[in-house]
Structures are given as C-alpha cells and as structure tokens.
Protein backbone atom coordinates (compact mmCIF):
# COMPACT_ATOMS: atom_id res chain seq x y z
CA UNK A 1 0.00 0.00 0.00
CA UNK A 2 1.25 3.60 -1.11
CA UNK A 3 2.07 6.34 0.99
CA UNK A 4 -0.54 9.35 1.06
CA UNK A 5 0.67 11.95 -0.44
CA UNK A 6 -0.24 15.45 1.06
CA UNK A 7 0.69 18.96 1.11
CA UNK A 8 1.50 21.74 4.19
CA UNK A 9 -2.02 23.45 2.80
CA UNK A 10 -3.61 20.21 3.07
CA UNK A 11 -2.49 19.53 6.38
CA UNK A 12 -3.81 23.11 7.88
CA UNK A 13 -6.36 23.75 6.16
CA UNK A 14 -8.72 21.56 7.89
CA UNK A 15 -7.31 22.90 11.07
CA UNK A 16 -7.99 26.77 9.99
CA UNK A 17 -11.71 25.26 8.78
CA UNK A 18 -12.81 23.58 12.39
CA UNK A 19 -11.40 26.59 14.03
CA UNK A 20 -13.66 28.96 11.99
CA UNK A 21 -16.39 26.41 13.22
CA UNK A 22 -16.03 27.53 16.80
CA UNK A 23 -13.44 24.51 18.02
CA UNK A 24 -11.12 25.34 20.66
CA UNK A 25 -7.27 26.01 19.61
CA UNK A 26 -6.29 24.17 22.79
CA UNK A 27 -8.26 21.01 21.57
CA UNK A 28 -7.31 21.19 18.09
CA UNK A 29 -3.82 21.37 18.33
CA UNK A 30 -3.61 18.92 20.97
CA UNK A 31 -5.36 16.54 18.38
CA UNK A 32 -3.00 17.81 15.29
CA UNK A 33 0.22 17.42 17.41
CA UNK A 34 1.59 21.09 17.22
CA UNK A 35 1.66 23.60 20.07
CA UNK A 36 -1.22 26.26 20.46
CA UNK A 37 1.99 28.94 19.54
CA UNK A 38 2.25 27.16 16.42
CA UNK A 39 -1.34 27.21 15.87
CA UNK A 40 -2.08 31.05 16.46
CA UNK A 41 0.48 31.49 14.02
CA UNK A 42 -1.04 29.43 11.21
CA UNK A 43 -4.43 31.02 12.00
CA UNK A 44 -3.27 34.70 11.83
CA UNK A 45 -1.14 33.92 8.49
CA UNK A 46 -4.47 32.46 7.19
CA UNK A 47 -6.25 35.46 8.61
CA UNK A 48 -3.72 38.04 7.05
CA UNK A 49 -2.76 36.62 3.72
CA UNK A 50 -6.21 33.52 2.84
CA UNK A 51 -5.45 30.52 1.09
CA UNK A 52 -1.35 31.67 0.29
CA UNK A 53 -0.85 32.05 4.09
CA UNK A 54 -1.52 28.33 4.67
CA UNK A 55 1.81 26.92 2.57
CA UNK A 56 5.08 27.37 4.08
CA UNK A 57 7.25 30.73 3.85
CA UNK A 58 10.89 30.44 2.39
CA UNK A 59 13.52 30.07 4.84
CA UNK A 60 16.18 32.38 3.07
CA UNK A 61 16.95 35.52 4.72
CA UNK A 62 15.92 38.66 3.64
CA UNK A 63 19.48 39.80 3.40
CA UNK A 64 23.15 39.18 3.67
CA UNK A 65 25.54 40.72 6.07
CA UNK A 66 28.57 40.09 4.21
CA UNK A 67 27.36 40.05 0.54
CA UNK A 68 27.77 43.28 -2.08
CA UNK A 69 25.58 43.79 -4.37
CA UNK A 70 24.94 45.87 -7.72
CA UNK A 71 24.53 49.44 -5.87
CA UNK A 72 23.02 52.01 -8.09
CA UNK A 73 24.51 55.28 -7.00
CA UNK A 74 22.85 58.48 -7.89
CA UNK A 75 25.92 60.92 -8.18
CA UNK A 76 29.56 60.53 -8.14
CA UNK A 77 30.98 63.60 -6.08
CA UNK A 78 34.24 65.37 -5.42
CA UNK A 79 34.86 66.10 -1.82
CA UNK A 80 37.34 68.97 -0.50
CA UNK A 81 40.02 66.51 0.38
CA UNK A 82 39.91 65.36 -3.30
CA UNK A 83 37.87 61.95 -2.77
CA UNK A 84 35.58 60.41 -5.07
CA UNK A 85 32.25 60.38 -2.75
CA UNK A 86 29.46 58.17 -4.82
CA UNK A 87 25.41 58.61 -2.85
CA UNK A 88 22.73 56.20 -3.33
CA UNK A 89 18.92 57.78 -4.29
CA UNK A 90 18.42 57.80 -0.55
CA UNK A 91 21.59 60.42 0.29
CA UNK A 92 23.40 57.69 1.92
CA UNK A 93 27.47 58.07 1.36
CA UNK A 94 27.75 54.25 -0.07
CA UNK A 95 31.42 54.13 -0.72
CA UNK A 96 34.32 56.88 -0.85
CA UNK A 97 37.69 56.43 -3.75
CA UNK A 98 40.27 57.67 -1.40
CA UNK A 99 42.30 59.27 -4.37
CA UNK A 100 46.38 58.76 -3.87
CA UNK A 101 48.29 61.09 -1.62
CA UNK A 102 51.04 63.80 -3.12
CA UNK A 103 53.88 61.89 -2.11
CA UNK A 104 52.90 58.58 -4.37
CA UNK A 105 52.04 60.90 -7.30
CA UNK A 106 55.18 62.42 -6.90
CA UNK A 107 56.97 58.79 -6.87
CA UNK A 108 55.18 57.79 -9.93
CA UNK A 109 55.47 60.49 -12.06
C-alpha cells in the first residue's frame, strides 16, 4: 500500500476550517500534534494573507551581512580633500575612492 501523499495546505487547512467552526485552539492542536503557539500562528497567516498564508514561507533571509551587491549610486561627487564620494537615491554616502596622496604621485610620475 502507497504512501498518502499530502501537502503543508492540506495539512492546515482543515485545522484553519474547524477553528472557523467555533473549536477550541487548545483542543485542536492537541489533536494535530503542534503547540497552540504554532497554531495562532497558522491562523493569523491564514487570517492576514487567505489561502497563500496556509503553505510554508521560504527560509532564506531577507538579506546578507557580508554580501555586495549591484549598488546604483545616484551621483559621483568630489569632496574637499579630493575623494571620489558616490550617494545612493536615498543620500546615503555608499562608498568613498580615497584618491592617492602627493607623495605617491610624486613617486610615480
């Protein structure tokens, strides 16, 4: 005899149904083997988002510490010290070209 196949939705839906019915969430997730936290938080992801709430989110983060993108700056600036100052569209300073000092120019020239 085959396994049954089923889904996350499958599995919570019925849950998120009966509770709409007027069940208690103490009594139906003692009976579906997950703890009430994890039930109040299928039940207000059904409540905020319908059906799509009921399958399971995606576990990648949401960002990177350590990873550099493609920045797109706004404008490339000169500062008074002679540094290349690039700004994002927000007015953040996202990087700064530290241009070479007199001595080294004078070495290589």
């Amino acid at each position: 005899m085959p396994w049954k196949e089923s889904s996350v939705t499958d599995e919570r839906m019925p849950f998120v149904i009966r509770l709409n019915d007027g069940e208690t969430m103490a009594s139906l997730c003692r009976e579906f083997g997950i703890s009430r936290k994890t039930g109040y938080k299928i039940f207000e992801r059904y409540q905020q988002c319908g059906l799509e709430g009921l399958s399971d989110r995606t576990r990648r983060p949401f960002r990177y510490a350590n990873q550099v993108g493609a920045i797109k700056y706004k404008k490339l600036t000169t500062a008074t010290n002679g540094d290349q100052v690039a700004t994002c569209c927000l007015g953040r300073v996202i990087f700064i070209i530290k241009s070479p000092s007199k001595s080294k120019l004078q070495r290589f020239s």
